[in-house]
C-alpha atoms as a PDB file:
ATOM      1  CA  UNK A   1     -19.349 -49.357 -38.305  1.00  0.00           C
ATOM      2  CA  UNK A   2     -19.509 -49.607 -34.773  1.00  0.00           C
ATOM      3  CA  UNK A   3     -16.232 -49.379 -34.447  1.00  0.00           C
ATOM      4  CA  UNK A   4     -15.532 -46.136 -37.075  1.00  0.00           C
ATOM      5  CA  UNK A   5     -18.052 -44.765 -34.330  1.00  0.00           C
ATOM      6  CA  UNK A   6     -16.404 -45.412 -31.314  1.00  0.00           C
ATOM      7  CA  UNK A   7     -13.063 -43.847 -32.776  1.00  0.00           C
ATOM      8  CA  UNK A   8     -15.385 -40.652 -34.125  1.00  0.00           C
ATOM      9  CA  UNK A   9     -17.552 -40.007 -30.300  1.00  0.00           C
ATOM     10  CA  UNK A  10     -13.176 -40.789 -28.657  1.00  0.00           C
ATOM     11  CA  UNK A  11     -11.963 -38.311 -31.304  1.00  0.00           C
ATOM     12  CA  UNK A  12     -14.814 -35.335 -30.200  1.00  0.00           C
ATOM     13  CA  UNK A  13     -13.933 -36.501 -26.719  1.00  0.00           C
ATOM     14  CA  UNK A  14     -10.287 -35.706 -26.705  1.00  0.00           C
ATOM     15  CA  UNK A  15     -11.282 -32.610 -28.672  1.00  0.00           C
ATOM     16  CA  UNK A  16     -13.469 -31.161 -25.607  1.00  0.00           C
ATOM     17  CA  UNK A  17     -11.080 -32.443 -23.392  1.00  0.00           C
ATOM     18  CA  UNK A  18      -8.160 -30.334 -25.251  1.00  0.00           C
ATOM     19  CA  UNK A  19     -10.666 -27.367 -25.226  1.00  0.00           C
ATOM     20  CA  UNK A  20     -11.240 -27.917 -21.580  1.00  0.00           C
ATOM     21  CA  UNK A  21      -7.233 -28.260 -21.156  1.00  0.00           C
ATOM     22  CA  UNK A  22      -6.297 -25.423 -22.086  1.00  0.00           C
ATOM     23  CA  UNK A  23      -9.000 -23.134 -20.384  1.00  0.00           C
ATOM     24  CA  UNK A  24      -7.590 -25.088 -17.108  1.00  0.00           C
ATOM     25  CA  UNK A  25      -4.120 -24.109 -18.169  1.00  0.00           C
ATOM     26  CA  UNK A  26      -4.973 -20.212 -18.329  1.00  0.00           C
ATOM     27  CA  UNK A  27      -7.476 -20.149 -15.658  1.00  0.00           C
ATOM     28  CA  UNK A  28      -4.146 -22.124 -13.495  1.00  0.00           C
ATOM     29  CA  UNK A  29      -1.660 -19.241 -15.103  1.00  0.00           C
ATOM     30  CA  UNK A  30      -4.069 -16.597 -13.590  1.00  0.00           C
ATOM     31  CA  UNK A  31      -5.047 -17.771  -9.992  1.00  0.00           C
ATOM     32  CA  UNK A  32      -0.701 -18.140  -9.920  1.00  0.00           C
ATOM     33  CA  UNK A  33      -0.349 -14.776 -11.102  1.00  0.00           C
ATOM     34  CA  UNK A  34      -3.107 -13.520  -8.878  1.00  0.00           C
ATOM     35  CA  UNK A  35      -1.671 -15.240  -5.672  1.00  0.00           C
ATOM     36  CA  UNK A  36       1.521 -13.713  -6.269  1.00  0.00           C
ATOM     37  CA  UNK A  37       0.918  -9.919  -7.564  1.00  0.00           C
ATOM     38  CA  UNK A  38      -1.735  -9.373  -5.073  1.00  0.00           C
ATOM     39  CA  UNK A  39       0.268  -9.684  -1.990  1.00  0.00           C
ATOM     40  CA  UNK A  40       2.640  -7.166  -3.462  1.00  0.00           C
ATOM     41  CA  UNK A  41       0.022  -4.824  -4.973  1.00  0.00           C
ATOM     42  CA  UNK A  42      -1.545  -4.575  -1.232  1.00  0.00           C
ATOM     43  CA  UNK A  43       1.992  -3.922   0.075  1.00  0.00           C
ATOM     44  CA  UNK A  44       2.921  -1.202  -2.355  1.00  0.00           C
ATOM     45  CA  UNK A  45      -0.705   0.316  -1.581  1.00  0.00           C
ATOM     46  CA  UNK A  46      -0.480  -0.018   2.406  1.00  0.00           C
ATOM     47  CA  UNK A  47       3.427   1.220   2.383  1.00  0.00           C
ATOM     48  CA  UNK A  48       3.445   4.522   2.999  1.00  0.00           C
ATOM     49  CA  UNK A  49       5.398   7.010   0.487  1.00  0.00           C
ATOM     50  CA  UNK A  50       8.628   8.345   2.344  1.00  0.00           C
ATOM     51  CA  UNK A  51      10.486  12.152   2.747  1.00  0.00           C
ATOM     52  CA  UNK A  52      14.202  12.167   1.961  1.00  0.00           C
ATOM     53  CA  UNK A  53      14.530  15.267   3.757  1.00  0.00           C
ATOM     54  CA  UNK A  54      12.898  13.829   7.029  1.00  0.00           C
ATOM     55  CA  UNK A  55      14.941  10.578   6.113  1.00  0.00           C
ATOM     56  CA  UNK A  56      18.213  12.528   6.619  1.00  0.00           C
ATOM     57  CA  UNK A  57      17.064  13.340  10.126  1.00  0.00           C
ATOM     58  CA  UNK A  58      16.476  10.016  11.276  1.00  0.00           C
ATOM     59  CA  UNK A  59      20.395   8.756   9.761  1.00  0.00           C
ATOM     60  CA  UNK A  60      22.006   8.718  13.084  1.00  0.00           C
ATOM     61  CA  UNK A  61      22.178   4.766  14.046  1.00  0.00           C
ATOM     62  CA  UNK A  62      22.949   4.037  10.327  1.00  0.00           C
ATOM     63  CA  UNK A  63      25.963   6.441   9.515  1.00  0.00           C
ATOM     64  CA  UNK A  64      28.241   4.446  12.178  1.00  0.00           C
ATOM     65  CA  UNK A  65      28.315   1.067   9.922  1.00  0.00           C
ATOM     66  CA  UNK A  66      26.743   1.893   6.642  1.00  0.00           C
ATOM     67  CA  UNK A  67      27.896   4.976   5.817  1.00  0.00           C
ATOM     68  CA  UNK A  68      32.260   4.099   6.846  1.00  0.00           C
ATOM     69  CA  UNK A  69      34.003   2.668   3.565  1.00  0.00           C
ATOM     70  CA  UNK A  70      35.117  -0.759   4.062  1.00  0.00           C
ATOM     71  CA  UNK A  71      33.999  -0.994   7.377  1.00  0.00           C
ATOM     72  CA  UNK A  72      33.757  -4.635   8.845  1.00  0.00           C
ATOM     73  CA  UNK A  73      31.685  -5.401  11.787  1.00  0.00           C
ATOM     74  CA  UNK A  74      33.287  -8.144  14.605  1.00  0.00           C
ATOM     75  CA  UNK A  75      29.850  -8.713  16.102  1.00  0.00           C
ATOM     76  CA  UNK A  76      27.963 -11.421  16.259  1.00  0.00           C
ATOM     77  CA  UNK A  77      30.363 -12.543  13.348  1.00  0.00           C
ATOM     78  CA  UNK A  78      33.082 -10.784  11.414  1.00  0.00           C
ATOM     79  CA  UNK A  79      31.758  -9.443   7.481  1.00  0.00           C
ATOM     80  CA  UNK A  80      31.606  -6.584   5.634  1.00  0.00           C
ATOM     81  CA  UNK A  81      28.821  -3.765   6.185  1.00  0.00           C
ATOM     82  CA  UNK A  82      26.517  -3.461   2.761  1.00  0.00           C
ATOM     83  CA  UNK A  83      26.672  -0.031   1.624  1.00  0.00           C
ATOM     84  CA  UNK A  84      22.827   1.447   1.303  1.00  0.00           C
ATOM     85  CA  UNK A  85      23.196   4.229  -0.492  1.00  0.00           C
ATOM     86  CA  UNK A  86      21.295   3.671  -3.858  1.00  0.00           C
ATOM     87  CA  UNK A  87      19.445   0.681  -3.014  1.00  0.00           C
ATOM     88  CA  UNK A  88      15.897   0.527  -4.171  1.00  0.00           C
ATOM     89  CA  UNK A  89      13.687   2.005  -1.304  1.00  0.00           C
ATOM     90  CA  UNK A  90      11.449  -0.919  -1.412  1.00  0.00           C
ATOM     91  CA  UNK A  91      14.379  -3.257  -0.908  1.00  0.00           C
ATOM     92  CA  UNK A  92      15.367  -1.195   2.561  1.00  0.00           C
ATOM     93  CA  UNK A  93      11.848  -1.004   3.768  1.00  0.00           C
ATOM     94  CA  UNK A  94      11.254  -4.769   3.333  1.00  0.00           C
ATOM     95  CA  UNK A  95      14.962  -5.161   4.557  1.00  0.00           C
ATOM     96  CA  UNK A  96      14.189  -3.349   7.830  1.00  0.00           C
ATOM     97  CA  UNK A  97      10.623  -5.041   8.433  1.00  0.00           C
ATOM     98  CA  UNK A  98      12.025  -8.504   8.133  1.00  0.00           C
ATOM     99  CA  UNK A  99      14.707  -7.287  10.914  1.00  0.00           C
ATOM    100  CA  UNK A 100      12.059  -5.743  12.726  1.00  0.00           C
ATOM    101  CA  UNK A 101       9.842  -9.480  12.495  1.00  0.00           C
ATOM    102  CA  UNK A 102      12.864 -11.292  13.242  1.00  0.00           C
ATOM    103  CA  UNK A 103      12.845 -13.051   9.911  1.00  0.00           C
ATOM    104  CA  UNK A 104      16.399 -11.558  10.053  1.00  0.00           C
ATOM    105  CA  UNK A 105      18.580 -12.333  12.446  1.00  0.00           C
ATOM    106  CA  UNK A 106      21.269  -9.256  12.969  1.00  0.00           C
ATOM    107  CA  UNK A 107      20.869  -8.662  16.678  1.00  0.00           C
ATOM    108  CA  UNK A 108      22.341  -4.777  15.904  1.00  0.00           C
ATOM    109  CA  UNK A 109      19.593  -4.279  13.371  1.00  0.00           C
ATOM    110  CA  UNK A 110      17.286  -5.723  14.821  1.00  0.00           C
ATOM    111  CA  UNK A 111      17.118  -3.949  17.830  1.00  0.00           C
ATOM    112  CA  UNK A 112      17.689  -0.482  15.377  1.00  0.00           C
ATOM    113  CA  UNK A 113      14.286  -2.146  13.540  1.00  0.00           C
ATOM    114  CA  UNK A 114      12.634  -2.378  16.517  1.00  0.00           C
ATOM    115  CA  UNK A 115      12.710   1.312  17.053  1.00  0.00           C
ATOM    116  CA  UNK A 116      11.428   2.381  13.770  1.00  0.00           C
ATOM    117  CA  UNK A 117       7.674   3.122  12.882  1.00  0.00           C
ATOM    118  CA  UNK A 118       6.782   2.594   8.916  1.00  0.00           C
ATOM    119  CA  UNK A 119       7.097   6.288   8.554  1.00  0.00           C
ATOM    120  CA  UNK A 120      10.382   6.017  10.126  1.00  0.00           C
ATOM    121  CA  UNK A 121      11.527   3.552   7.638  1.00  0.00           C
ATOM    122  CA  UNK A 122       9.738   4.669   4.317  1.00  0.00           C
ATOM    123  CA  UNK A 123      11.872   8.346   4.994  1.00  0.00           C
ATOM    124  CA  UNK A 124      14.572   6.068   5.496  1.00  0.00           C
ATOM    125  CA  UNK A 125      14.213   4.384   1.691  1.00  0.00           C
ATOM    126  CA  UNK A 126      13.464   7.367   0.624  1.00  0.00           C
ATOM    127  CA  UNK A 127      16.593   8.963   1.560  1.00  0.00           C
ATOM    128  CA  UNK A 128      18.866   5.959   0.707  1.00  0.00           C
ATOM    129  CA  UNK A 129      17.187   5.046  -2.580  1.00  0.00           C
ATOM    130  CA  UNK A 130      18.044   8.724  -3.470  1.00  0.00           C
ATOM    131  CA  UNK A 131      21.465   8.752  -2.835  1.00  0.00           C
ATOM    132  CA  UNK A 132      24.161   7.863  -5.171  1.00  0.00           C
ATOM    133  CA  UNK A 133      25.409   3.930  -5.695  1.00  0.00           C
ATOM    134  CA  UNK A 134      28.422   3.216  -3.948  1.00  0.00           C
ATOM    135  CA  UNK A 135      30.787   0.170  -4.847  1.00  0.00           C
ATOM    136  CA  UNK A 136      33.294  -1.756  -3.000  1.00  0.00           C
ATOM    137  CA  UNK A 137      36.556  -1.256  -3.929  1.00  0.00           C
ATOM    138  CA  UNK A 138      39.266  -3.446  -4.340  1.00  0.00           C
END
């Protein structure tokens, strides 16, 4: 008997521990999701919302690499310029504040980055994101 009640209180123990599992598991699965939408959610909400036409003002240092087709760059190493046109804006913002950190490395951009406010580079995005996709050719 003792035994039969032993296995019966183990049973109801594993039972609440299951319950308790699984509430862990979702209450887990929502701090992660929490910890890594809400950094983005604050950027998207801080980033301010960029002009195309003030965008197309500001082109000047970015037309002599990224807008030549097939241009290749010798310094500091030799590669092909990526074309911008029709990349997500939030890719070129993010792009141009992680030259402007130093979390990239391009001394040419970064020292463009430097010069550029978050205005500067949201009408930037703006205008980029807008325009057409461009491919390499073969």
């Amino acid at each position: 008997m003792r035994a039969l009640a032993r296995r019966s209180s183990r049973a109801g123990v594993a039972k609440i521990q299951d319950g308790r599992s699984s509430t862990m598991t979702a209450l887990k699965s929502f701090a992660a999701l929490f910890v890594f939408a809400a950094p983005a959610l604050a950027w998207a909400q801080a980033a301010p919302s960029g002009d195309p036409a003030a965008g197309a003002t500001k082109t000047a240092m970015c037309g002599g690499c990224h807008g030549i087709a097939g241009w290749r760059t010798a310094y500091p190493e030799v590669y092909g310029v990526p074309k911008i046109g029709g990349q997500h804006p939030a890719y070129i913002v993010k792009a141009l504040q992680a030259y402007k950190s130093g979390e990239r490395s391009h001394p040419s951009m970064k020292a463009i980055a430097a010069t550029l406010s978050d205005q500067d580079m949201a009408d930037l995005a703006a205008y980029y994101g807008g325009a057409p996709a461009t491919t390499a050719s073969k």
